[in-house]
N, C-alpha and C. Protein backbone atom coordinates (compact mmCIF):
# COMPACT_ATOMS: atom_id res chain seq x y z
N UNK A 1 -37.70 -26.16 -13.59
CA UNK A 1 -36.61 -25.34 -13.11
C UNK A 1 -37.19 -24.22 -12.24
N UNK A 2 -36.55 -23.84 -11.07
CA UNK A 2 -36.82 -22.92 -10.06
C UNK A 2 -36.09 -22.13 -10.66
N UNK A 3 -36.66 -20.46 -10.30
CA UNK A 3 -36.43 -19.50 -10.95
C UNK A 3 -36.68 -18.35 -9.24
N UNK A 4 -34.93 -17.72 -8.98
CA UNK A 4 -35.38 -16.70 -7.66
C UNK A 4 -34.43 -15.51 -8.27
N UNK A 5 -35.24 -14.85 -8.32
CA UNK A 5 -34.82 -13.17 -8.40
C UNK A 5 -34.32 -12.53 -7.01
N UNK A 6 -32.85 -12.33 -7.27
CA UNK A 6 -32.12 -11.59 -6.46
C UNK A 6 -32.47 -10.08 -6.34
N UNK A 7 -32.82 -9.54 -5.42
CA UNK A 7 -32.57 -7.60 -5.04
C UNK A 7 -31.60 -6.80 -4.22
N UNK A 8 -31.00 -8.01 -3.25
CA UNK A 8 -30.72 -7.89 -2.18
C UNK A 8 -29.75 -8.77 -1.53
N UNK A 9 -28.87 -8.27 -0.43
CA UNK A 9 -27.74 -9.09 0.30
C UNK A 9 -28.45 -10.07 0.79
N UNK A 10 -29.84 -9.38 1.53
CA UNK A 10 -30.26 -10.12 2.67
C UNK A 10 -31.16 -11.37 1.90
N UNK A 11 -31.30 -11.48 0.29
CA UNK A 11 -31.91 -12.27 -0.49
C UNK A 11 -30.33 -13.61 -0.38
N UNK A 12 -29.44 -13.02 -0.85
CA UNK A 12 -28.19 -13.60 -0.79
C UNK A 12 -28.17 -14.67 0.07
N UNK A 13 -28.47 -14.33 1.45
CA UNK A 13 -28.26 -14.82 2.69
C UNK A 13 -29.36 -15.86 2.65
N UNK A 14 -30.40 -15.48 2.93
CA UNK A 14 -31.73 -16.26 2.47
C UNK A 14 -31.56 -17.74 2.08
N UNK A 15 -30.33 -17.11 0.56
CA UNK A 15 -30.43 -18.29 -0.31
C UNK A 15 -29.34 -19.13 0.26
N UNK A 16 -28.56 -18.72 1.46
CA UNK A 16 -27.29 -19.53 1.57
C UNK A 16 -27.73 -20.11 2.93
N UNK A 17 -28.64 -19.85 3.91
CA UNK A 17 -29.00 -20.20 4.43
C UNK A 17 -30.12 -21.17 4.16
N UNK A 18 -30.43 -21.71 2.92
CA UNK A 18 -30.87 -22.94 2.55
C UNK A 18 -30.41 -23.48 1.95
N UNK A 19 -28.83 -23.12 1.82
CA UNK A 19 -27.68 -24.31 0.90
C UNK A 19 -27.66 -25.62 1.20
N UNK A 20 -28.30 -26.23 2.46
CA UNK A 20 -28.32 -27.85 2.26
C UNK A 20 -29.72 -28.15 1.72
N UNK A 21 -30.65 -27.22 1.89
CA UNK A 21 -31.75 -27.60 1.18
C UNK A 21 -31.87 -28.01 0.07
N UNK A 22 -31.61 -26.72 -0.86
CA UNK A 22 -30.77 -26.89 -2.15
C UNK A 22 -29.82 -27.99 -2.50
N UNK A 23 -29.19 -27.91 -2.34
CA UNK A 23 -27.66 -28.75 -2.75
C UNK A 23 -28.76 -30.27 -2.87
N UNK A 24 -29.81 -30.52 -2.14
CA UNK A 24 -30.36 -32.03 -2.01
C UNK A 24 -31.10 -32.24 -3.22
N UNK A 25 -31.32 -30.79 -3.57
CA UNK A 25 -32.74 -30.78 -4.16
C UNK A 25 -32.26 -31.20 -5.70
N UNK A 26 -33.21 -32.06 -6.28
CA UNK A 26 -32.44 -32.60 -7.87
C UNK A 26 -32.77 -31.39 -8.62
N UNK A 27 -34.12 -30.42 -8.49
CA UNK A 27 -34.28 -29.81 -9.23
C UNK A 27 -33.22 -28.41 -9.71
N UNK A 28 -33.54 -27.91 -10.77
CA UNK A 28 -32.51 -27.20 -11.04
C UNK A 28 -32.58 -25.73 -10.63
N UNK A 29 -32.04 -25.01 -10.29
CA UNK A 29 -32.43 -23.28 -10.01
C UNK A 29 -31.95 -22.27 -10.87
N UNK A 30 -32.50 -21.23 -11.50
CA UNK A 30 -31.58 -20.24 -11.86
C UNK A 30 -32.04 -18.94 -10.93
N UNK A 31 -30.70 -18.64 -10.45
CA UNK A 31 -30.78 -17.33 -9.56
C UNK A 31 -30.40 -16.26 -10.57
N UNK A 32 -31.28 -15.09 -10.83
CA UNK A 32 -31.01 -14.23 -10.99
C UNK A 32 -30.60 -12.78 -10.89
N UNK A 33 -29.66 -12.65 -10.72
CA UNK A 33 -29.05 -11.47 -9.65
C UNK A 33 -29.53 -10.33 -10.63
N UNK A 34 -30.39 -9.50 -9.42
CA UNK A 34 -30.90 -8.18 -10.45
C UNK A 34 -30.19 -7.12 -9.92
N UNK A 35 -29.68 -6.86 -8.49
CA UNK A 35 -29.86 -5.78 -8.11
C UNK A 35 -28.44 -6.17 -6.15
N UNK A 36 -27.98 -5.24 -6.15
CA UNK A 36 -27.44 -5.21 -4.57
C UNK A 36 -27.83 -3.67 -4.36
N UNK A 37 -27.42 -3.43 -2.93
CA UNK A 37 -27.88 -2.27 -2.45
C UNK A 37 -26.74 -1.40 -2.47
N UNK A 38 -25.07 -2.31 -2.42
CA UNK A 38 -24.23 -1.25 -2.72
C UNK A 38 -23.21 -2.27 -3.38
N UNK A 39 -22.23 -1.36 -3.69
CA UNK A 39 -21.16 -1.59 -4.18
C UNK A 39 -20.00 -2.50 -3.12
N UNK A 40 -19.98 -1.89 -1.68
CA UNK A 40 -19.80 -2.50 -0.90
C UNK A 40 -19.80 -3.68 -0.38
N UNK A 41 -20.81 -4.24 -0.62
CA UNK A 41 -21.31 -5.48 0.02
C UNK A 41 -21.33 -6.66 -0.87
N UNK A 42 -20.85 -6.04 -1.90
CA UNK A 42 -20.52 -7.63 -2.97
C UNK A 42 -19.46 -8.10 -3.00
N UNK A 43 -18.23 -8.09 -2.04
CA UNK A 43 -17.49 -9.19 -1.67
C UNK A 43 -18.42 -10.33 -0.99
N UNK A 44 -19.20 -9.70 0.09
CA UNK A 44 -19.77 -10.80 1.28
C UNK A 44 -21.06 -11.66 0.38
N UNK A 45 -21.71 -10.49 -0.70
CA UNK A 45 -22.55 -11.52 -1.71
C UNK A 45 -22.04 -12.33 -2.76
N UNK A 46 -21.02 -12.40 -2.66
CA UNK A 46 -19.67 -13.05 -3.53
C UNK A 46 -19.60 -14.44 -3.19
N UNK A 47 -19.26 -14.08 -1.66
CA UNK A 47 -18.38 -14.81 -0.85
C UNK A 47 -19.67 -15.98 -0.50
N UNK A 48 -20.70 -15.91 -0.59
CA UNK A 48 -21.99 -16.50 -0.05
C UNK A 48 -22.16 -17.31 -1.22
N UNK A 49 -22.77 -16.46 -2.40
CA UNK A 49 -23.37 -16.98 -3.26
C UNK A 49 -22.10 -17.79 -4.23
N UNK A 50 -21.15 -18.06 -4.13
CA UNK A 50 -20.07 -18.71 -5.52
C UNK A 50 -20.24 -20.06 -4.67
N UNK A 51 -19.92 -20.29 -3.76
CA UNK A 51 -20.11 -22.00 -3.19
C UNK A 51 -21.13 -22.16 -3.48
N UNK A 52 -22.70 -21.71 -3.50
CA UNK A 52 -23.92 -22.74 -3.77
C UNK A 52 -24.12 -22.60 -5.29
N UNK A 53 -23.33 -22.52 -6.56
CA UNK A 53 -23.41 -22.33 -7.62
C UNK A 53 -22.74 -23.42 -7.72
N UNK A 54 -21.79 -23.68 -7.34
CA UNK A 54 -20.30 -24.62 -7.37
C UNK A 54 -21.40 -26.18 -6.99
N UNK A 55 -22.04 -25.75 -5.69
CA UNK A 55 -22.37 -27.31 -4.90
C UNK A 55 -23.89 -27.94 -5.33
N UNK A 56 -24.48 -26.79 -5.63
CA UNK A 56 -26.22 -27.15 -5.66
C UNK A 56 -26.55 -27.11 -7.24
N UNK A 57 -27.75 -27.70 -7.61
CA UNK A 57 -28.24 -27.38 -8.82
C UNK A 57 -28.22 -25.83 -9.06
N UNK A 58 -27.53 -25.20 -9.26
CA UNK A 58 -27.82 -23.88 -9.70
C UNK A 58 -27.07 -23.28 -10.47
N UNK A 59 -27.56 -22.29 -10.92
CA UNK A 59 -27.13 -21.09 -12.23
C UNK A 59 -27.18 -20.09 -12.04
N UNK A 60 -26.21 -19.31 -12.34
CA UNK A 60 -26.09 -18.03 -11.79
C UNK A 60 -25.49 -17.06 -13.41
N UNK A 61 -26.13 -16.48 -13.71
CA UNK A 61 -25.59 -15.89 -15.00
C UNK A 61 -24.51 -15.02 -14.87
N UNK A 62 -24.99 -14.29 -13.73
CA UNK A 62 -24.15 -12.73 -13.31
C UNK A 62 -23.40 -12.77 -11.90
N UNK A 63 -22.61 -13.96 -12.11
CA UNK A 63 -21.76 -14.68 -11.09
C UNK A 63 -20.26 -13.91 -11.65
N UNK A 64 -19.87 -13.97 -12.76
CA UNK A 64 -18.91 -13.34 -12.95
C UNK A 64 -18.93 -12.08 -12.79
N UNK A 65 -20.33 -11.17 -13.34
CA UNK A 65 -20.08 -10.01 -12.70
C UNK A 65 -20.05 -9.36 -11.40
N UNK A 66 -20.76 -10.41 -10.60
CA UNK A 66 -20.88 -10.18 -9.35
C UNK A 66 -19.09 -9.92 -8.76
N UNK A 67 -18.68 -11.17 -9.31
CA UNK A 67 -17.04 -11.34 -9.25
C UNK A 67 -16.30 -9.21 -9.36
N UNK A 68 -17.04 -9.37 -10.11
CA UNK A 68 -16.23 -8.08 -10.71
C UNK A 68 -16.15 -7.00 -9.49
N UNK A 69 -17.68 -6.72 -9.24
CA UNK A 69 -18.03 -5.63 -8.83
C UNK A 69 -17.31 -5.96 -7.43
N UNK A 70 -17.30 -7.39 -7.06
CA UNK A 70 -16.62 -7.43 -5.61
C UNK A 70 -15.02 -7.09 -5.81
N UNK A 71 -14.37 -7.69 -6.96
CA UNK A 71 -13.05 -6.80 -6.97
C UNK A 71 -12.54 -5.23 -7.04
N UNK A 72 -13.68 -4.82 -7.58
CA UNK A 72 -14.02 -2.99 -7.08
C UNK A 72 -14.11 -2.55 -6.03
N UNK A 73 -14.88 -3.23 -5.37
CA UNK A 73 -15.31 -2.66 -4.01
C UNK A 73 -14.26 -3.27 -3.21
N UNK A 74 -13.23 -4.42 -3.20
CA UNK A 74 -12.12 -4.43 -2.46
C UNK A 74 -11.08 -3.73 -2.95
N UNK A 75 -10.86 -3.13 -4.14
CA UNK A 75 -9.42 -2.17 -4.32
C UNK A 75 -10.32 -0.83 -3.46
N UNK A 76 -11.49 -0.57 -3.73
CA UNK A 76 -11.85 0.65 -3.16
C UNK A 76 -12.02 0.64 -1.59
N UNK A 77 -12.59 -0.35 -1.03
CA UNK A 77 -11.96 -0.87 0.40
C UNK A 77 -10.72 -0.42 0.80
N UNK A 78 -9.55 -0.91 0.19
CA UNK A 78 -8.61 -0.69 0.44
C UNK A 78 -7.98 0.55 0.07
N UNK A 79 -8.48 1.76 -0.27
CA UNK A 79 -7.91 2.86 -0.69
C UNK A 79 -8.34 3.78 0.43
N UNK A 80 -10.04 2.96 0.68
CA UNK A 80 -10.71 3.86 1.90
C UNK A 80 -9.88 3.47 3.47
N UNK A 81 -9.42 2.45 3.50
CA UNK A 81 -9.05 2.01 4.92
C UNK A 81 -7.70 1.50 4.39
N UNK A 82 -6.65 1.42 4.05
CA UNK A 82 -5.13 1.51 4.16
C UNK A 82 -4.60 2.54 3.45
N UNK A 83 -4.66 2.33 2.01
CA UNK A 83 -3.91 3.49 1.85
C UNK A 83 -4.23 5.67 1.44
N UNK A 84 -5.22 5.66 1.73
CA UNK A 84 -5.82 7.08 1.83
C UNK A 84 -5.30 7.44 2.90
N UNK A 85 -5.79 6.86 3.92
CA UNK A 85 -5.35 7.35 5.41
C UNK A 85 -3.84 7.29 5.55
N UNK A 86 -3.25 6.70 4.94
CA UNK A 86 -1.07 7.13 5.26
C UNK A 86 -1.23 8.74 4.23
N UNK A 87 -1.67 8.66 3.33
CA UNK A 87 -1.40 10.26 2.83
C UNK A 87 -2.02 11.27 3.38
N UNK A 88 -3.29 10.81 3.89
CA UNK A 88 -4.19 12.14 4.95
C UNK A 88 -3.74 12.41 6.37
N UNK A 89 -2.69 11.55 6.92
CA UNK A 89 -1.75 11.70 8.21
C UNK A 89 -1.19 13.15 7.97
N UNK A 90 -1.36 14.30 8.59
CA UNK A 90 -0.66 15.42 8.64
C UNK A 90 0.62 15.48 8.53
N UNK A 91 1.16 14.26 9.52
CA UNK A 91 2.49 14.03 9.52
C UNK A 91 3.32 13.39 8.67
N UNK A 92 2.30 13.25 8.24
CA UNK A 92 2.97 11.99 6.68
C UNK A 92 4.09 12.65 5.82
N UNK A 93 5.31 12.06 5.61
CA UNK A 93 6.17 12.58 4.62
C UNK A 93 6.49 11.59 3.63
N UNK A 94 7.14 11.78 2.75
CA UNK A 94 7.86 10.78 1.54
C UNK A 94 8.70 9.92 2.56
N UNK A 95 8.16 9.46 3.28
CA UNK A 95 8.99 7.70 3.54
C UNK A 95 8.87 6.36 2.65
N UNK A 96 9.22 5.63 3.26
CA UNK A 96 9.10 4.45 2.35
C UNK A 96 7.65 3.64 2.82
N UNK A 97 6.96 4.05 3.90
CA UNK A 97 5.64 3.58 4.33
C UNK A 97 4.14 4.67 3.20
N UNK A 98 4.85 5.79 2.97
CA UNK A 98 3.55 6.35 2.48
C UNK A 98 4.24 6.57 0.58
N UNK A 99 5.13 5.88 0.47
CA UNK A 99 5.87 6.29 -0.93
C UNK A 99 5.26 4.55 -1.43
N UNK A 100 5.50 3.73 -0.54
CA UNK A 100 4.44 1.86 -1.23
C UNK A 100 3.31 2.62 -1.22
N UNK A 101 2.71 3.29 -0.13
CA UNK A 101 1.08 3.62 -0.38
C UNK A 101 0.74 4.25 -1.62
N UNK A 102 1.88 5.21 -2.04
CA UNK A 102 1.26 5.95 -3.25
C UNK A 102 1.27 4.88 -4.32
N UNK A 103 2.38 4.18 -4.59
CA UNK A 103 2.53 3.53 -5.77
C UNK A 103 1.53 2.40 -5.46
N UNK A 104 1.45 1.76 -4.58
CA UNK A 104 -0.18 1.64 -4.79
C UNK A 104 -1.38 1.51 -5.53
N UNK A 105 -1.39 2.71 -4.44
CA UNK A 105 -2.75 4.13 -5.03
C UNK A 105 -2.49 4.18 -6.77
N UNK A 106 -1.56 4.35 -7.69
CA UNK A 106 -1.32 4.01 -8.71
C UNK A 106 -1.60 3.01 -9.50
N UNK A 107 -0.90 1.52 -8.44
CA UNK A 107 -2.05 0.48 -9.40
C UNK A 107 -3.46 0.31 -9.21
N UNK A 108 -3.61 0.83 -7.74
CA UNK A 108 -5.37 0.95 -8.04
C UNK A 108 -6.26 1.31 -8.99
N UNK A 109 -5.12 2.75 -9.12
CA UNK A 109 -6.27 3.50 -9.94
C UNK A 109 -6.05 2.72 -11.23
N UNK A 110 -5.27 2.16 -11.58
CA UNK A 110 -5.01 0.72 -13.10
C UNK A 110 -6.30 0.31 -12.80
N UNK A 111 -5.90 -0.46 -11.69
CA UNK A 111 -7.28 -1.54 -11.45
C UNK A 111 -8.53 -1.72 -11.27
N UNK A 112 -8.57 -0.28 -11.27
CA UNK A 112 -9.97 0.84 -11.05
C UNK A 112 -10.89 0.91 -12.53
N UNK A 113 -9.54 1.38 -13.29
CA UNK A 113 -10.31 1.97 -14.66
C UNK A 113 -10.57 0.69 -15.13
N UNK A 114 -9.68 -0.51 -15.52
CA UNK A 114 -10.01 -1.50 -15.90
C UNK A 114 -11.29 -2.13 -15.14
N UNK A 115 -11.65 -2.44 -14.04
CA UNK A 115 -12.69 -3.18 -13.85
C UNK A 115 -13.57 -2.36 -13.83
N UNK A 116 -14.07 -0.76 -13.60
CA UNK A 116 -14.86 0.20 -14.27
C UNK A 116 -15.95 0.22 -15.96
N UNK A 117 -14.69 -0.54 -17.03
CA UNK A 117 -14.96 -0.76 -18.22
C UNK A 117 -16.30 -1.92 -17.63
N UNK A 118 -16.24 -2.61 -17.12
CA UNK A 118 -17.09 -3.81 -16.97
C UNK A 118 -18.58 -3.80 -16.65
N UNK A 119 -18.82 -2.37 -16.09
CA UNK A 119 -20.20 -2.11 -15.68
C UNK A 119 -21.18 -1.38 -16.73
N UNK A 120 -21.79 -2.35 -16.67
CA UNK A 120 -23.42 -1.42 -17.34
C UNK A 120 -23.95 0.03 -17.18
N UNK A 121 -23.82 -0.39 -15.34
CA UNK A 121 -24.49 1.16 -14.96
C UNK A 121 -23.88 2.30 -15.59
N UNK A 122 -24.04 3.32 -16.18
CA UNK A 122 -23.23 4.57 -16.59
C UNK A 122 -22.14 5.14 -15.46
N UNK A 123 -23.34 5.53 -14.29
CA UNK A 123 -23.22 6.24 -13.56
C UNK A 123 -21.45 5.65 -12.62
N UNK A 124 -21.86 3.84 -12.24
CA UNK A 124 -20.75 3.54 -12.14
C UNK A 124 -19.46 3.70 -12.63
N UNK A 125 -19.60 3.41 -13.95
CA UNK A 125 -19.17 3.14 -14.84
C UNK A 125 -17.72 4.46 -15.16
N UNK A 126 -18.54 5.84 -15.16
CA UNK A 126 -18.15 7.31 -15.06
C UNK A 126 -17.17 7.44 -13.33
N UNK A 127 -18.15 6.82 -12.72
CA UNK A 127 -17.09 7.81 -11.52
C UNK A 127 -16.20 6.62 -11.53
N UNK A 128 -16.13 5.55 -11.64
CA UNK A 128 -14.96 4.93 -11.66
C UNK A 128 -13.80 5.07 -12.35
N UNK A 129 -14.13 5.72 -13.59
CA UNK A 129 -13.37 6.24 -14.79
C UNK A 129 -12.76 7.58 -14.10
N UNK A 130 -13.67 8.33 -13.67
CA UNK A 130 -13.11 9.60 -12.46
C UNK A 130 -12.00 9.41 -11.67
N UNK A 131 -12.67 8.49 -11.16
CA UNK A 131 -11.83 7.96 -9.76
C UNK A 131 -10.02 7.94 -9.94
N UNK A 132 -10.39 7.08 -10.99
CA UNK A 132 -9.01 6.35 -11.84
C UNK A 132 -8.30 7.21 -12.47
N UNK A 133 -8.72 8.24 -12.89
CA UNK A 133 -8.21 9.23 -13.41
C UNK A 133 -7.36 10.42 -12.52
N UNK A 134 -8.27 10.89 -11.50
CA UNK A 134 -7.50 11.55 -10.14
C UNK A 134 -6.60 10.71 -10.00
N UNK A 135 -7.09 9.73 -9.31
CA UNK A 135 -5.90 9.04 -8.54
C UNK A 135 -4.74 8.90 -9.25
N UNK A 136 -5.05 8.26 -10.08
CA UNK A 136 -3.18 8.24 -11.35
C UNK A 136 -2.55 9.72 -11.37
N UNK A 137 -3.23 10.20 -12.10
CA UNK A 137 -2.89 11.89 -11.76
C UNK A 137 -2.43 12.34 -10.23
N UNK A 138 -2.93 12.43 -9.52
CA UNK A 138 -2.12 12.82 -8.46
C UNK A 138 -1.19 11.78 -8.03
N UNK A 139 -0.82 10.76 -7.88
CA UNK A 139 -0.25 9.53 -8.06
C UNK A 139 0.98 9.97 -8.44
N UNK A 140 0.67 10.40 -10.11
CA UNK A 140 2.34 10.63 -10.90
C UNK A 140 3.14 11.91 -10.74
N UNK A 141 2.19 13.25 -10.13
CA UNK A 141 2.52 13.93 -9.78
C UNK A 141 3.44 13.86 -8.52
N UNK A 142 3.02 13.32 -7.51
CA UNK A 142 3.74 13.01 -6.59
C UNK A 142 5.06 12.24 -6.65
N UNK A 143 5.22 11.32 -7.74
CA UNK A 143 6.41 10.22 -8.09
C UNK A 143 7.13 11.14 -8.77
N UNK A 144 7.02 12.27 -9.52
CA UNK A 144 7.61 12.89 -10.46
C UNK A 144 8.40 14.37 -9.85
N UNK A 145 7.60 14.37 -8.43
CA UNK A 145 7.89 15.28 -7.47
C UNK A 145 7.36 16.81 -8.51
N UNK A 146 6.54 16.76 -8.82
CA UNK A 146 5.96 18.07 -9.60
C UNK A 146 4.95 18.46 -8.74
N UNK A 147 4.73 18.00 -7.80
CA UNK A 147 3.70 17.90 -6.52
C UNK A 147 4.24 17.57 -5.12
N UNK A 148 3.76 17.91 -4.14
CA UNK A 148 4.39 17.69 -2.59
C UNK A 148 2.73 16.82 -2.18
N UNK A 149 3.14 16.49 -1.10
CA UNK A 149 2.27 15.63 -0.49
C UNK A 149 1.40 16.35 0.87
N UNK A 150 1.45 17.59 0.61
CA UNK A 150 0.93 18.87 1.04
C UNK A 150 -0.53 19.45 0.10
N UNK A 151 0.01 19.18 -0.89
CA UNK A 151 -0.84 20.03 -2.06
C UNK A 151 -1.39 18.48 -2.14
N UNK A 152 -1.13 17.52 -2.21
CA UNK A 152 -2.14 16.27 -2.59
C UNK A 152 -2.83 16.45 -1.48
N UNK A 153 -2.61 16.43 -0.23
CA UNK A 153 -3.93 16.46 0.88
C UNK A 153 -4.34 17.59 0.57
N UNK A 154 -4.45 18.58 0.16
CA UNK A 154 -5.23 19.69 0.13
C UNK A 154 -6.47 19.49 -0.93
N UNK A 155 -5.45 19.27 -1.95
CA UNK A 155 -6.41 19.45 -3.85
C UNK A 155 -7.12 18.07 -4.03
N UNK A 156 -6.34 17.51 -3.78
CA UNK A 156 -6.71 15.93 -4.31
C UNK A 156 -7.50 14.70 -3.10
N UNK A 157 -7.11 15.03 -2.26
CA UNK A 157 -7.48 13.88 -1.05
C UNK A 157 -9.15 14.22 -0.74
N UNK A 158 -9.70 15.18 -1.02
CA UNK A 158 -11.33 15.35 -0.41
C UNK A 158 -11.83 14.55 -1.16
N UNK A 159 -11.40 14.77 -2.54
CA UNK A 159 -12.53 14.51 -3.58
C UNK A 159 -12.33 13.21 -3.83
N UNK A 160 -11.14 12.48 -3.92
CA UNK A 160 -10.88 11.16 -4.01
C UNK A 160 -11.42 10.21 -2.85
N UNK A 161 -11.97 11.05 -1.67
CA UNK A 161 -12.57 9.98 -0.74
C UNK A 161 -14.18 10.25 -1.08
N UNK A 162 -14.51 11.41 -1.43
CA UNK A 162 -16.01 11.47 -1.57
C UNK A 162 -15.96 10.44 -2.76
N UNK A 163 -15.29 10.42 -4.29
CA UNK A 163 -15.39 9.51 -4.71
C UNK A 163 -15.91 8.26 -4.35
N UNK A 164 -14.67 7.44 -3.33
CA UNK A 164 -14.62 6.62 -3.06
C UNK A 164 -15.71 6.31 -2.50
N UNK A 165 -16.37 7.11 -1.62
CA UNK A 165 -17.52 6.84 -0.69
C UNK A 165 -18.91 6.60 -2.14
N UNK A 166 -18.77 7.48 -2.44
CA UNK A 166 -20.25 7.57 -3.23
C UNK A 166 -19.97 6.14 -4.27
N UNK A 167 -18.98 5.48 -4.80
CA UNK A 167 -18.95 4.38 -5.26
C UNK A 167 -19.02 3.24 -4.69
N UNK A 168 -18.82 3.26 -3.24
CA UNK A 168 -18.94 1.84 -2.84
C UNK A 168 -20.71 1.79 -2.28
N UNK A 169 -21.18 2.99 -2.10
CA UNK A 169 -22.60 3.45 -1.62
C UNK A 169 -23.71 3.01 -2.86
N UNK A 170 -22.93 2.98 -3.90
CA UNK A 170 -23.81 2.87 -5.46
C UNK A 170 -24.47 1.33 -5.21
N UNK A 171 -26.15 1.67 -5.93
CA UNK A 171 -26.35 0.05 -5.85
C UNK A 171 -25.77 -0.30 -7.72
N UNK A 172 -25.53 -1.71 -7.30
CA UNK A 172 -25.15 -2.58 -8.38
C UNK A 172 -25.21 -3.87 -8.88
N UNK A 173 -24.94 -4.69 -9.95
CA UNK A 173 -25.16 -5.41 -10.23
C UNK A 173 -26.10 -5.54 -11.14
């Protein structure tokens, strides 16, 4: 049995760029994913590595978590590039375009804390629990109108993107 220690996307790639090699090869592989460089980039090491698990002799232990961390980094994707930016619009009011964004932003932050529970790292582990916590919080404030969408860009919107940034920046896996 072949035995390749993962560190890296560009290991990822490596390995998918010898997926017909592999896939021929009778022998068996276990890839072991130790390490990515961010949080970010494990949709695309996702997206690479689950077909040559599926097609080639191989094993992947931390295929499901890989799974995970890429569903993190796409709700957090999407908080950084759709819906953050309708509430940080100056002009933004309670319409029905930035009132879906909040509720949202609400199940994110659900979807946040829950796939948060899943990580080893602490450090992840904590600001995701953070994360999830602002965001709901200012979230219900806003639905409950105990808050304006004035005072959320002021109090709440910096820190929820530095969040966001410094979690998808985290290495993982």
């Amino acid at each position: 049995m072949l035995c390749e220690d993962i560190h890296s996307h560009a290991q990822v790639q490596s390995l998918h760029a010898r997926s017909d090699e592999l896939a021929r090869s009778e022998e068996q592989m276990l890839v072991n994913l130790v390490s990515l460089e961010s949080v970010r980039i494990a949709p695309e090491s996702y997206e690479l590595l689950s077909p040559l698990v599926d097609r080639a002799s191989m094993i992947c232990t931390e295929l499901y978590r890989l799974s995970v961390v890429a569903g993190l980094a796409l709700e957090l994707h999407r908080l950084e590039h759709d819906l953050l930016p309708q509430v940080m619009d100056p002009e933004a009011k309670l319409d029905r375009g930035v009132l879906q964004a909040i509720l949202l932003m609400k199940n994110s932050a659900i979807a946040i804390f829950d796939l948060g529970k899943a990580f080893k790292e602490a450090h992840i582990s904590g600001q995701a629990r953070l994360l999830s916590l602002l965001l709901h919080d200012a979230t219900l404030r806003l639905l409950d109108m105990s808050s304006t969408i004035v005072s959320l860009r002021e109090q709440h919107i910096p820190l929820l993107v530095q969040l966001v940034t410094a979690l998808l920046a985290a290495p993982s896996v």
